[in-house]
C-alpha atoms as a PDB file:
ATOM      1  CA  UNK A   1      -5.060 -78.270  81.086  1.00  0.00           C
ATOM      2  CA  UNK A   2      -2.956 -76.497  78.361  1.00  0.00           C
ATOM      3  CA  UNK A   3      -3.834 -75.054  75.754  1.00  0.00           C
ATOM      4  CA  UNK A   4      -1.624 -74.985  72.280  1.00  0.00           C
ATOM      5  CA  UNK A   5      -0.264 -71.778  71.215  1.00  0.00           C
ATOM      6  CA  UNK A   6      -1.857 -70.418  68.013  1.00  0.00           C
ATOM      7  CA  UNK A   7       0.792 -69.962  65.237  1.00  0.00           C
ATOM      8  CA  UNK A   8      -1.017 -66.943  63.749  1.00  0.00           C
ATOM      9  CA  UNK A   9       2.110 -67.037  60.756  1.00  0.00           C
ATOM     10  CA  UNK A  10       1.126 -70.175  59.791  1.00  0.00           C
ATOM     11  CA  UNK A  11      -2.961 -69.513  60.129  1.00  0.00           C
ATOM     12  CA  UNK A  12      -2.146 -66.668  57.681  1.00  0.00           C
ATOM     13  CA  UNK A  13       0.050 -68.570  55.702  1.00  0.00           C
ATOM     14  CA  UNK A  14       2.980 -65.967  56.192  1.00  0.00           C
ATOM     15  CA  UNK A  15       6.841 -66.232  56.675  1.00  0.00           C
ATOM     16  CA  UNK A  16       8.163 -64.658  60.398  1.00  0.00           C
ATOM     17  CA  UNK A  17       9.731 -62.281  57.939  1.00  0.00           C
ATOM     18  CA  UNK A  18       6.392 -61.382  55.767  1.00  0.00           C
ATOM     19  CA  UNK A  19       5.822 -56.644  55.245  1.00  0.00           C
ATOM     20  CA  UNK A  20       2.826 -55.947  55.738  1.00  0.00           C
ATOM     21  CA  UNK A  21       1.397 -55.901  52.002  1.00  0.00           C
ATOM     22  CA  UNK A  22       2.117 -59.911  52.332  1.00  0.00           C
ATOM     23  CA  UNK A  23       0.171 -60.252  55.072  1.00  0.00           C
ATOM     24  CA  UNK A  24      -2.833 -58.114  54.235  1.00  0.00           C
ATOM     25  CA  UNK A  25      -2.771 -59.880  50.924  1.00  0.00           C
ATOM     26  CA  UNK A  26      -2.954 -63.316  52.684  1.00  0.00           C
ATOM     27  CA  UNK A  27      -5.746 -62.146  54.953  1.00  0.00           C
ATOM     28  CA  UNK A  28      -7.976 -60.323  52.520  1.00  0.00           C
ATOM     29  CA  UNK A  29      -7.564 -64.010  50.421  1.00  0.00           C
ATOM     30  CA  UNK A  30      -8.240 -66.520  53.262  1.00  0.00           C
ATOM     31  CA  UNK A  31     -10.915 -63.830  54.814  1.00  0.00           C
ATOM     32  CA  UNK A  32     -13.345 -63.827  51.394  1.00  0.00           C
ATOM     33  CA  UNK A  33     -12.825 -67.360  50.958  1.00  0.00           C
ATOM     34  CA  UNK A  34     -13.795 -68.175  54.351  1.00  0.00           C
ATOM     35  CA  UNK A  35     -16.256 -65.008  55.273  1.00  0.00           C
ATOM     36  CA  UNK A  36     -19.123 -66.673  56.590  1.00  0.00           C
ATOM     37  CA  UNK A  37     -21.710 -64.626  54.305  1.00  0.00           C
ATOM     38  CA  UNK A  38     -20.231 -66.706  51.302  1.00  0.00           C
ATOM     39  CA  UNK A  39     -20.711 -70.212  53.077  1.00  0.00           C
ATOM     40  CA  UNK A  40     -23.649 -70.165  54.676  1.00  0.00           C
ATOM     41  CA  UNK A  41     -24.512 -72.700  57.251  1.00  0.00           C
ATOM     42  CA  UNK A  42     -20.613 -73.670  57.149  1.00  0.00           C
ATOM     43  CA  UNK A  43     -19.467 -74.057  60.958  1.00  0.00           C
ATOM     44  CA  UNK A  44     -16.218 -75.056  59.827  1.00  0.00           C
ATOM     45  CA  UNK A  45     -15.839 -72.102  57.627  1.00  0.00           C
ATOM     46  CA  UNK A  46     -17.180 -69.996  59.579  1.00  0.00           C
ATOM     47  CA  UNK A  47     -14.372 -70.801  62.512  1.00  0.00           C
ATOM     48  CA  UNK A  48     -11.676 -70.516  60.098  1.00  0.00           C
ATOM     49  CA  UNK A  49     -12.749 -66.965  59.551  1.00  0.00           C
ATOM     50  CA  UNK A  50     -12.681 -66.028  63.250  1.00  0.00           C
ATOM     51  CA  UNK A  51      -9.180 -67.702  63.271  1.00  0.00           C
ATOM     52  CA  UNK A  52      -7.676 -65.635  60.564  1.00  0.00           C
ATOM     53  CA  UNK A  53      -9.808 -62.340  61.508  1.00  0.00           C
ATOM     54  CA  UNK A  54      -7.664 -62.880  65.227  1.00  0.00           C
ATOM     55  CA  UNK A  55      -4.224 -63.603  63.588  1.00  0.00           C
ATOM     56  CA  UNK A  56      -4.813 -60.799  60.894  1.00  0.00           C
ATOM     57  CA  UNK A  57      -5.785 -58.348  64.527  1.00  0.00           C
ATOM     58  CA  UNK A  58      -2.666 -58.892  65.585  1.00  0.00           C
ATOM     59  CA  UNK A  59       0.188 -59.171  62.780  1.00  0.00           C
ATOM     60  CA  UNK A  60      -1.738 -55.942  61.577  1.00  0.00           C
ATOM     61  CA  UNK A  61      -0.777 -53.976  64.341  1.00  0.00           C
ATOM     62  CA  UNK A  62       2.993 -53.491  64.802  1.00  0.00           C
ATOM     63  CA  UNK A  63       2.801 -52.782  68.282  1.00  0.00           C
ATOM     64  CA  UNK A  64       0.548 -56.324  69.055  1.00  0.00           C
ATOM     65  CA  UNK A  65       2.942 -58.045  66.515  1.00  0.00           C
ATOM     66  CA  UNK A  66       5.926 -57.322  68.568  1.00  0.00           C
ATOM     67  CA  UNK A  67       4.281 -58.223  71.609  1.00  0.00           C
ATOM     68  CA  UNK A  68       2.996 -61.515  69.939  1.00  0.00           C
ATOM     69  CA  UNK A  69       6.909 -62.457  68.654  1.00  0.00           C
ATOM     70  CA  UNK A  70       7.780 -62.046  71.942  1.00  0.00           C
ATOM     71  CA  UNK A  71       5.803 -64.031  73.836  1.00  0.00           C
ATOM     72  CA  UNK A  72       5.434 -66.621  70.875  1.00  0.00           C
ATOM     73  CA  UNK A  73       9.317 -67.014  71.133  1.00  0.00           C
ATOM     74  CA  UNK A  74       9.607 -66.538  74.787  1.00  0.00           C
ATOM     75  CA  UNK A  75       6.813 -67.088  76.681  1.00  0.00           C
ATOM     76  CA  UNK A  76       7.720 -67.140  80.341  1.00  0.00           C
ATOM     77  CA  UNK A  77       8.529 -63.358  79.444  1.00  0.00           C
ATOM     78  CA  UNK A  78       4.912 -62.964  79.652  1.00  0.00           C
ATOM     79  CA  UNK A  79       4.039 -64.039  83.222  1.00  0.00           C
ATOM     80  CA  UNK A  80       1.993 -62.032  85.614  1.00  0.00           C
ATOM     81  CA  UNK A  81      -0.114 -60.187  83.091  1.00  0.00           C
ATOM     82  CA  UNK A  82      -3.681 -60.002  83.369  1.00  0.00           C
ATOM     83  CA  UNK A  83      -6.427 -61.432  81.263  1.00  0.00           C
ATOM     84  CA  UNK A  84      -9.652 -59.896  81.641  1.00  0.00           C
ATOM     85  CA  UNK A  85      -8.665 -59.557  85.029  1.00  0.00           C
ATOM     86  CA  UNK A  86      -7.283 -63.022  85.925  1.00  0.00           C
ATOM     87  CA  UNK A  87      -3.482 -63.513  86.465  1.00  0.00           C
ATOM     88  CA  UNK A  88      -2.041 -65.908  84.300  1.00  0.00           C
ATOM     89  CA  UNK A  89       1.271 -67.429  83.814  1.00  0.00           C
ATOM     90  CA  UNK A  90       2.795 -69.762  81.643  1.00  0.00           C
ATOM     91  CA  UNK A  91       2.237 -73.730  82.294  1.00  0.00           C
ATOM     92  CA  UNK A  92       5.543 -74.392  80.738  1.00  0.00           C
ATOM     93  CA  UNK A  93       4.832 -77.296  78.465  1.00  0.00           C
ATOM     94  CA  UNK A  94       2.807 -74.709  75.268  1.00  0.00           C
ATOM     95  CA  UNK A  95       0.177 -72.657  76.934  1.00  0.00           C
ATOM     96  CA  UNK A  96      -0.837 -70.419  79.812  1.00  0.00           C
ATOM     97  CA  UNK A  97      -2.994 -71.570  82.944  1.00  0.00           C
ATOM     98  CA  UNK A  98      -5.143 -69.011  84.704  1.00  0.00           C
ATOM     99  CA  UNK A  99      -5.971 -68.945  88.306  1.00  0.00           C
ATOM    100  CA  UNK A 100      -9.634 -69.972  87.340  1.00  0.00           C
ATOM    101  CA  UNK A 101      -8.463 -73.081  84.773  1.00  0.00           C
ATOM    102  CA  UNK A 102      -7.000 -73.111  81.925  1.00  0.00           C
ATOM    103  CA  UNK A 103      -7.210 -70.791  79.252  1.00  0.00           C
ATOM    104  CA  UNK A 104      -7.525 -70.271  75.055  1.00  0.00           C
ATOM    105  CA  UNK A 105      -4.326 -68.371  73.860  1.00  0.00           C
ATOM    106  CA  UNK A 106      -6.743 -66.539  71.783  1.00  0.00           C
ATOM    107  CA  UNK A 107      -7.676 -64.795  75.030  1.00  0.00           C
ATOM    108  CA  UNK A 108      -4.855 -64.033  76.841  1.00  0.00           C
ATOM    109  CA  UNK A 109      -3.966 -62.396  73.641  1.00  0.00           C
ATOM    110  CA  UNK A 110      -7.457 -60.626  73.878  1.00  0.00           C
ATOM    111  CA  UNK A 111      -6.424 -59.130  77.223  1.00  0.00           C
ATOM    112  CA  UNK A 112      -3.085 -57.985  76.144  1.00  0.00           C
ATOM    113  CA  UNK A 113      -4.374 -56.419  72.742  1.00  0.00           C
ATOM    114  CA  UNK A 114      -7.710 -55.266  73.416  1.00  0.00           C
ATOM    115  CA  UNK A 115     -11.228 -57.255  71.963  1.00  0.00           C
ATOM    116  CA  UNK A 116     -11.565 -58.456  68.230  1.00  0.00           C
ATOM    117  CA  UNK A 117     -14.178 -57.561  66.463  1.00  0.00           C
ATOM    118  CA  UNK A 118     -16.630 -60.146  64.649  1.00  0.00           C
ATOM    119  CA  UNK A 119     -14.719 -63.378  65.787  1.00  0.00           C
ATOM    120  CA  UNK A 120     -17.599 -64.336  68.953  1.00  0.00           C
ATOM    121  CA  UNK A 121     -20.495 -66.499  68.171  1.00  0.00           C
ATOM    122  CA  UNK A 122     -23.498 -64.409  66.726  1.00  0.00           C
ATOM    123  CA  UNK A 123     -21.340 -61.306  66.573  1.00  0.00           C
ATOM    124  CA  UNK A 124     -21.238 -59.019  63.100  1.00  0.00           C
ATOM    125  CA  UNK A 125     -18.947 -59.984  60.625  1.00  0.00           C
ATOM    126  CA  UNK A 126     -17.457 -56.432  59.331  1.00  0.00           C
ATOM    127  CA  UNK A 127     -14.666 -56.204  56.626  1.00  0.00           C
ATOM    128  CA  UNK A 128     -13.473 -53.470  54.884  1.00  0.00           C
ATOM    129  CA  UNK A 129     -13.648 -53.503  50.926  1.00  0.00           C
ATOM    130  CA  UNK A 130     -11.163 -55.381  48.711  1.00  0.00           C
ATOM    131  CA  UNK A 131      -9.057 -52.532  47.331  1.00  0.00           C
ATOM    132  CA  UNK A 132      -9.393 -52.262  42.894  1.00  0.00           C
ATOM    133  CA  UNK A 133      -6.607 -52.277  40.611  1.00  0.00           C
ATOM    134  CA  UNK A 134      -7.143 -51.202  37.609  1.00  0.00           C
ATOM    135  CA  UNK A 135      -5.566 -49.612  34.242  1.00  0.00           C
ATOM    136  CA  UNK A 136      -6.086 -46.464  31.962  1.00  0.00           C
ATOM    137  CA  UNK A 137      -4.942 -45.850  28.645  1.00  0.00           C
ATOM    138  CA  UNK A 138      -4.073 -42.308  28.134  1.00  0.00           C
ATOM    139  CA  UNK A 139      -2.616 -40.692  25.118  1.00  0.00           C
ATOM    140  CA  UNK A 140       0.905 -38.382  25.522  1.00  0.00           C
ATOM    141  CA  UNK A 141      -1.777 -35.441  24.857  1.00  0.00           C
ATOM    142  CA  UNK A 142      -3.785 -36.480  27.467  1.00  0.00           C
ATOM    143  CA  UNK A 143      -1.523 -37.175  29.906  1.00  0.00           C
ATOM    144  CA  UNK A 144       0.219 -33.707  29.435  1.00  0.00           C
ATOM    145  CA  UNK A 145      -2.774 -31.405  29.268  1.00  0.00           C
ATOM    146  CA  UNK A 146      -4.821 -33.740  31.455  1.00  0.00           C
ATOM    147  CA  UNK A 147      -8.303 -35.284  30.813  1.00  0.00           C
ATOM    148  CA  UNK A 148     -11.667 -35.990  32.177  1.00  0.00           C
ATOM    149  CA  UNK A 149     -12.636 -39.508  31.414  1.00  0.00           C
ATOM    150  CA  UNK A 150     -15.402 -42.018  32.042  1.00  0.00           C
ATOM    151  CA  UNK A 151     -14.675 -45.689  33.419  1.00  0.00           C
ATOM    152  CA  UNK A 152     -16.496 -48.286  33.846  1.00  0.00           C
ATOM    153  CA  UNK A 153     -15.813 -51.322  36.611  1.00  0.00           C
ATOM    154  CA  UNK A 154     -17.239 -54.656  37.157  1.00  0.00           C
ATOM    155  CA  UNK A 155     -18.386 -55.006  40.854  1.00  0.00           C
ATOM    156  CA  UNK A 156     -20.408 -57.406  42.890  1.00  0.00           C
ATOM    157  CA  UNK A 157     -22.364 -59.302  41.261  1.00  0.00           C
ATOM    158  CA  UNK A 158     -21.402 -58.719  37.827  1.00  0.00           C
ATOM    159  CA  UNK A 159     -22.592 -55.074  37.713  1.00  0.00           C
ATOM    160  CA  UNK A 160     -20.879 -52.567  36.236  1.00  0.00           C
ATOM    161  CA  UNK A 161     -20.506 -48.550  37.683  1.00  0.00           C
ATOM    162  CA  UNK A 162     -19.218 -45.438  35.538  1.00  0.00           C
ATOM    163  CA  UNK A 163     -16.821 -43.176  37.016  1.00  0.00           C
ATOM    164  CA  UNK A 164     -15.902 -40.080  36.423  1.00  0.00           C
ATOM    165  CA  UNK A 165     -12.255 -39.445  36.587  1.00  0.00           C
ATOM    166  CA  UNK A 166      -9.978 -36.289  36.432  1.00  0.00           C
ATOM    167  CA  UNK A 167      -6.713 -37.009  35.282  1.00  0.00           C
ATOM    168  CA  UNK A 168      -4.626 -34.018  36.407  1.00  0.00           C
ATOM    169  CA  UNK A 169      -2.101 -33.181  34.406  1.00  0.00           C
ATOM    170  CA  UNK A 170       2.032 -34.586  34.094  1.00  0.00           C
ATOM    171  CA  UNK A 171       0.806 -38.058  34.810  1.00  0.00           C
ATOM    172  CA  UNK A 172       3.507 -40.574  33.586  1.00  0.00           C
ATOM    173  CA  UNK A 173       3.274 -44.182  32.715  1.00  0.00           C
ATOM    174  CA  UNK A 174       3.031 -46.246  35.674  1.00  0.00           C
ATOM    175  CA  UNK A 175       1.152 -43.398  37.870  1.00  0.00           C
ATOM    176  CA  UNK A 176      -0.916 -44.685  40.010  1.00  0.00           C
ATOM    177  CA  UNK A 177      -3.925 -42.189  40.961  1.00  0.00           C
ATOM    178  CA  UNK A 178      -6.152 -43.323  44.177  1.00  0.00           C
ATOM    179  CA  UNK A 179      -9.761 -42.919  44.207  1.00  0.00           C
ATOM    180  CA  UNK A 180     -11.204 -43.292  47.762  1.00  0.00           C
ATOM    181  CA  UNK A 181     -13.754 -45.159  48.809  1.00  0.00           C
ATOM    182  CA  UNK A 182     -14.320 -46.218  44.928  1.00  0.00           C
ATOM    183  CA  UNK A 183     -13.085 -50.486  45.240  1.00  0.00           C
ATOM    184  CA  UNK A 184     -15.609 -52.935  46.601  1.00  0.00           C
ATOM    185  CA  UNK A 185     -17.972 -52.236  49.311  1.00  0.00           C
ATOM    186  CA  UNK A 186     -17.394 -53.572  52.668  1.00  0.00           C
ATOM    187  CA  UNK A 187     -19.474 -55.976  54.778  1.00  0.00           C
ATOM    188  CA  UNK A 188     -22.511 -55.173  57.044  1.00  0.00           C
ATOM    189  CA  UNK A 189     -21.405 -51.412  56.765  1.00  0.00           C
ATOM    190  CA  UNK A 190     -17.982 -51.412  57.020  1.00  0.00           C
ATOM    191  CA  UNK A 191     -16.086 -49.000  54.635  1.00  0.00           C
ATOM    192  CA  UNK A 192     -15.508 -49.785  50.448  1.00  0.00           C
ATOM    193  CA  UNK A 193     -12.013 -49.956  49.013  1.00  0.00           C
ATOM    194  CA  UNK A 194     -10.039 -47.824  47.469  1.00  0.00           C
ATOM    195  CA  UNK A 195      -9.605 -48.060  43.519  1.00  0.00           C
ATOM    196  CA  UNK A 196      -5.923 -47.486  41.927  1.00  0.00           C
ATOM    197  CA  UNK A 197      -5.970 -46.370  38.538  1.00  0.00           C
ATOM    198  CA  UNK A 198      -2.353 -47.656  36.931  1.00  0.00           C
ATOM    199  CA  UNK A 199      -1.548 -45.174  34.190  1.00  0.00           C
ATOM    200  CA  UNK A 200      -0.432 -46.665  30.472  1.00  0.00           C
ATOM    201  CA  UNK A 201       0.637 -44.139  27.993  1.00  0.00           C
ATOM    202  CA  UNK A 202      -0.267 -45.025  24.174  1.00  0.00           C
ATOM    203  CA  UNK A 203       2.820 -45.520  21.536  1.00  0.00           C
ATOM    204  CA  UNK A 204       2.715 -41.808  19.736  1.00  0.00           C
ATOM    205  CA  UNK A 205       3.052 -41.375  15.833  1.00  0.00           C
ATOM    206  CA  UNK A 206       5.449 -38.546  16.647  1.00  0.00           C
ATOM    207  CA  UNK A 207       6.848 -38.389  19.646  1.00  0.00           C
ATOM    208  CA  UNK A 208       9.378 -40.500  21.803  1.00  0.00           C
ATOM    209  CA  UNK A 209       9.141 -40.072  25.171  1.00  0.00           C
ATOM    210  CA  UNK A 210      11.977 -39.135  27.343  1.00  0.00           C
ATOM    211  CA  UNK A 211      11.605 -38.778  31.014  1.00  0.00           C
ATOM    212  CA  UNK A 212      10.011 -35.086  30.886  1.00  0.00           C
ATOM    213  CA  UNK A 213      11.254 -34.331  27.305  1.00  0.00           C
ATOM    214  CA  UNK A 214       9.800 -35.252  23.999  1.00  0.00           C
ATOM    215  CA  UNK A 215      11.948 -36.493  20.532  1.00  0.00           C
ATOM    216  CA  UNK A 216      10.283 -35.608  16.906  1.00  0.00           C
ATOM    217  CA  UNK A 217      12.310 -36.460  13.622  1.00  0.00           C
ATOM    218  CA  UNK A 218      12.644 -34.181  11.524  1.00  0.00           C
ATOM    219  CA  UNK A 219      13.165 -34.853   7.468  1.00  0.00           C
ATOM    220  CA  UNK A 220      14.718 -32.565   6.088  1.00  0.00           C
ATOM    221  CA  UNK A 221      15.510 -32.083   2.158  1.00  0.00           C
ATOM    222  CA  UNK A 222      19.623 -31.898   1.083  1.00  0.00           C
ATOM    223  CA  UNK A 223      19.681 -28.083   0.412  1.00  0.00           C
ATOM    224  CA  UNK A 224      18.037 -27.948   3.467  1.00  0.00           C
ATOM    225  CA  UNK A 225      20.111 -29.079   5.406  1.00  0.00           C
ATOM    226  CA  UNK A 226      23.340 -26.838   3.435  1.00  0.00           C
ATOM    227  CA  UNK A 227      21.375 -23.661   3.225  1.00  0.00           C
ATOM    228  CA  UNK A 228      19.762 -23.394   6.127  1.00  0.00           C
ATOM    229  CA  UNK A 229      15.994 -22.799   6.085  1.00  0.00           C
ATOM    230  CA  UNK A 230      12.735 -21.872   8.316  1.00  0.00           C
ATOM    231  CA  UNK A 231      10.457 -24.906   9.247  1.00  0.00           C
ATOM    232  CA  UNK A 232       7.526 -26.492  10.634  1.00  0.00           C
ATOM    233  CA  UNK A 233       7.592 -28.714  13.433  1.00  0.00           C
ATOM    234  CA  UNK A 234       5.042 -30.024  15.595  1.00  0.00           C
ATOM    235  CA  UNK A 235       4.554 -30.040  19.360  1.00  0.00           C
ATOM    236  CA  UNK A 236       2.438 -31.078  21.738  1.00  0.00           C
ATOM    237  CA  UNK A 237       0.191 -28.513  21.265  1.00  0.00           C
ATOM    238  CA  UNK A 238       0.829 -26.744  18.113  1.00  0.00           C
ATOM    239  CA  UNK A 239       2.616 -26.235  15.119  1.00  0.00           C
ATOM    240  CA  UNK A 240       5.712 -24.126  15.108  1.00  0.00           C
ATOM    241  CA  UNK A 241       8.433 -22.546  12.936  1.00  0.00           C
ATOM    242  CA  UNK A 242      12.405 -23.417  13.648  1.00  0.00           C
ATOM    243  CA  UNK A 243      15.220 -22.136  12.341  1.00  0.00           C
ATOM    244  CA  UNK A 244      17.199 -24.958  10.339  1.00  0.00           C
ATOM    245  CA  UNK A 245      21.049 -23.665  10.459  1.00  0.00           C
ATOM    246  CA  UNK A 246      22.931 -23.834   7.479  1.00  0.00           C
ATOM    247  CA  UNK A 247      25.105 -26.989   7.388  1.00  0.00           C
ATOM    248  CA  UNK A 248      23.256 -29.100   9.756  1.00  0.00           C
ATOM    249  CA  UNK A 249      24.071 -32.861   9.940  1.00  0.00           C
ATOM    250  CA  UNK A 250      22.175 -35.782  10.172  1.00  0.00           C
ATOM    251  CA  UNK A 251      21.561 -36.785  13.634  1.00  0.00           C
ATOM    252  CA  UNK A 252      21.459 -33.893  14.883  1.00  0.00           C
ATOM    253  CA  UNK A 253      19.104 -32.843  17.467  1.00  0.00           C
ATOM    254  CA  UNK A 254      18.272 -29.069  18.078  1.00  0.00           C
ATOM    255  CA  UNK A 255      15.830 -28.247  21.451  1.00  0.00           C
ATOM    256  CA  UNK A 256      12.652 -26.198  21.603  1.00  0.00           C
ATOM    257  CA  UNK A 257      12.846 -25.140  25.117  1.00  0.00           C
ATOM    258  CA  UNK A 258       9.951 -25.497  27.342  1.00  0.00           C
ATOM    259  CA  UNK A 259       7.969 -27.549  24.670  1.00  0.00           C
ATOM    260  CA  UNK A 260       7.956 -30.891  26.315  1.00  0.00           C
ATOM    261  CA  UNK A 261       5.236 -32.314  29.014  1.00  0.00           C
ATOM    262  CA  UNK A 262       3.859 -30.410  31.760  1.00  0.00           C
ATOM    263  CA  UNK A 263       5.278 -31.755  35.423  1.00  0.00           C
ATOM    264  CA  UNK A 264       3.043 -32.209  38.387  1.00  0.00           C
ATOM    265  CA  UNK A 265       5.694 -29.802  40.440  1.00  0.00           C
ATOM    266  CA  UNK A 266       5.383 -27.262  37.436  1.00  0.00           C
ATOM    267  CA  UNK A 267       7.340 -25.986  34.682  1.00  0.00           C
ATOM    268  CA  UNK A 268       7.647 -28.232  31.431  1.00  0.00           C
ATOM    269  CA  UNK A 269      10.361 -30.507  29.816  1.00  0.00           C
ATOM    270  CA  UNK A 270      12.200 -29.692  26.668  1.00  0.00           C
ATOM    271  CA  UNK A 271      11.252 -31.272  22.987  1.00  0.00           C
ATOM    272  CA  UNK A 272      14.664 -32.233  20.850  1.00  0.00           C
ATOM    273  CA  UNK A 273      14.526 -32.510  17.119  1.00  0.00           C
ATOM    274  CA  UNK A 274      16.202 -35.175  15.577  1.00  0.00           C
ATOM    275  CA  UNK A 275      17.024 -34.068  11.989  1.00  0.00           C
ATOM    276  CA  UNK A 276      17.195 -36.719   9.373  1.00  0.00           C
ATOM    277  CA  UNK A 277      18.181 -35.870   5.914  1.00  0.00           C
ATOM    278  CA  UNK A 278      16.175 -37.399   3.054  1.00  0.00           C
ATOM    279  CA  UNK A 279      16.779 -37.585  -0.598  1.00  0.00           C
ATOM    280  CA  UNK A 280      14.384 -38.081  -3.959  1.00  0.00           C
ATOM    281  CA  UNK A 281      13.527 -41.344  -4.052  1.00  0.00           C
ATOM    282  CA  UNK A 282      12.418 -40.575  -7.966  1.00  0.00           C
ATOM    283  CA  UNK A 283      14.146 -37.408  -8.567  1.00  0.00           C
ATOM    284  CA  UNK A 284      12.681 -35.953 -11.927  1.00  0.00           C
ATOM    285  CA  UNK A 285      15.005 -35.331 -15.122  1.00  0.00           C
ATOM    286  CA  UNK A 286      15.677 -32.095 -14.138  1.00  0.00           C
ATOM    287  CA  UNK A 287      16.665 -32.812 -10.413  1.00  0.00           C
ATOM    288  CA  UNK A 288      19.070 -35.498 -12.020  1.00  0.00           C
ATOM    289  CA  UNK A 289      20.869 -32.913 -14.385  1.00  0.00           C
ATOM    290  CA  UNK A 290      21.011 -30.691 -11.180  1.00  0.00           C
ATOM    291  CA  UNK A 291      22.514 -33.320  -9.002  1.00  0.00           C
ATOM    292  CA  UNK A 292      24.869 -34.201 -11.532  1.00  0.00           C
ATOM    293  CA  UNK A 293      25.724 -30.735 -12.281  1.00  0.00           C
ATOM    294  CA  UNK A 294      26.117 -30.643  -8.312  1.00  0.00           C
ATOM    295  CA  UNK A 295      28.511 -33.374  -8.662  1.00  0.00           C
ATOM    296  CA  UNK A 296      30.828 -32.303 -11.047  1.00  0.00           C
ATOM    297  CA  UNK A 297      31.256 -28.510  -9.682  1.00  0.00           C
ATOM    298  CA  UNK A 298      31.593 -29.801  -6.250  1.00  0.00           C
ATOM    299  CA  UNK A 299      34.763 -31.210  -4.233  1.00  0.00           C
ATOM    300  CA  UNK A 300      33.439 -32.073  -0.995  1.00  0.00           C
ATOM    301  CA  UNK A 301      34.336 -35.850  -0.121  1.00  0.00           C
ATOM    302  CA  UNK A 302      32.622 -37.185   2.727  1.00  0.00           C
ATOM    303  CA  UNK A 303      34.835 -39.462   3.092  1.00  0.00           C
ATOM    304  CA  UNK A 304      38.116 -37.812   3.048  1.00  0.00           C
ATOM    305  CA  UNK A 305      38.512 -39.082   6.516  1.00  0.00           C
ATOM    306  CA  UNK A 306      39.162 -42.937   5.502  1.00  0.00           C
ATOM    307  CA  UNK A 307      41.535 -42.085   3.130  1.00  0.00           C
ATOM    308  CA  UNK A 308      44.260 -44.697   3.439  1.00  0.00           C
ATOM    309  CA  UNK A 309      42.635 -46.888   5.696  1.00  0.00           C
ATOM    310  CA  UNK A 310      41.873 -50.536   4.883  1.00  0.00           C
END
């Protein structure tokens, strides 16, 4: 008698095509729904689980996948192999016969790629822990100089674990950071997950990020920006003084060399200032005379350039 072959792409719930992220994803899915621990007493279940543990066994493994398209899409090309010891060959009308009667697909497969694990009758079912994802909020501070924090997770059973977590410094936004062995336990001893920490930097009151470097605007008063002057500007981590040079324009950005974030391969970024000239907006008597007296001596035109133009 023959026996149907076992479209482990459509057990899964996979395209031909699917990477192997889609089908782990699929399988860790249909595996917890189905795991025989949550529906106990559940035959059906609890064969559905053995089904997708043997198609997840072999799409997992490159090696057994090729072997599997193969003989899925050819399978006279697998005639003559042995299965636990027995020859077998193809019956030509959707499964394989053995010299001893006919025979599951399942295990000619098991012969060609080696036992499963927890998919016989009263076996152990063992499956590793469901990797974490989760996110930390991290100030531009913090994710330059780096910072020890404490995070808290909601596991099994609605309980929650701390953490301790080192941040190392020169994370960016959208780092991911993997802590071993720290997402959800496995089954009847088998190993936990992994938790991935997805790093989100905080909006800054100061600073704009860019890339490695760092933007601050700088105000600036009129005589300021005509004179020339010595002033303070923040960084990252302190307060410095910059020289202002006489007849500086608004817009324009001057750079503070090595005073941007710190990168994981070393060295630092740059931090530009953005100058940005600002005027009185209640000048006092006396800074009205002066700007008056300012306009009548004076014969700059700004606008000398669009002179004649329409």
């Amino acid at each position: 008698m023959a026996i149907a072959f076992k479209d482990y792409y459509q057990i899964l719930g996979v395209s031909k095509t699917a990477s192997e992220d889609e089908i782990r994803k699929e399988y860790r899915s249909l595996a917890r729904k189905h795991h025989p621990d949550l529906n106990p007493g559940n035959h059906s279940a609890e064969e559905k689980f053995k089904e997708i543990n043997e198609a997840y066994e072999v799409l997992s493994d490159s090696g057994k996948r090729q072997k599997y398209d193969q003989f899925g899409s050819n399978p006279q090309a697998g005639e003559d192999f042995r299965s636990n010891g027995r020859a077998g060959s193809y019956s030509g009308n959707g499964g394989f016969a053995g010299e001893h009667g006919s025979e599951d697909f399942s295990d000619i497969f098991e012969g060609l790629f080696g036992a499963r694990r927890g998919t016989r009758a009263g076996a152990t079912f063992r499956m590793k822990g469901e990797d974490v994802n989760a996110t930390i909020s991290l100030t531009l501070e913090e994710a330059h100089a780096g910072v020890m924090r404490t995070i808290k997770l909601q596991v099994a059973d609605a309980k929650v674990k701390s953490l301790e977590v080192t941040i190392p410094p020169g994370v960016r936004d959208g780092s991911v950071i993997r802590l071993a062995g720290q997402g959800d336990a496995g089954t009847d001893g088998s190993p936990p997950g992994d938790l991935y920490l997805h790093v989100s930097l905080e909006a800054h009151p100061l600073f704009q990020l860019l890339g490695d470097d760092i933007q601050v605007q700088l105000p600036l008063t009129p005589w300021e920006a005509v004179l020339g002057a010595k002033v303070n500007v923040p960084t990252l981590e302190r307060v410095v003084e910059m020289t202002i040079p006489a007849g500086s324009q608004a817009g324009q950005r001057l750079r503070l060399r090595q005073q941007g974030l710190k990168k994981r391969a070393g060295g630092r970024g740059d931090e530009y200032v953005k100058l940005k000239i600002v005027v009185p907006s209640s000048p006092t008597a006396r800074e009205k005379e002066l700007f008056e007296q300012l306009a009548a001596e004076s014969r700059f035109n700004p606008r000398e350039s669009l002179a004649g133009k329409d």
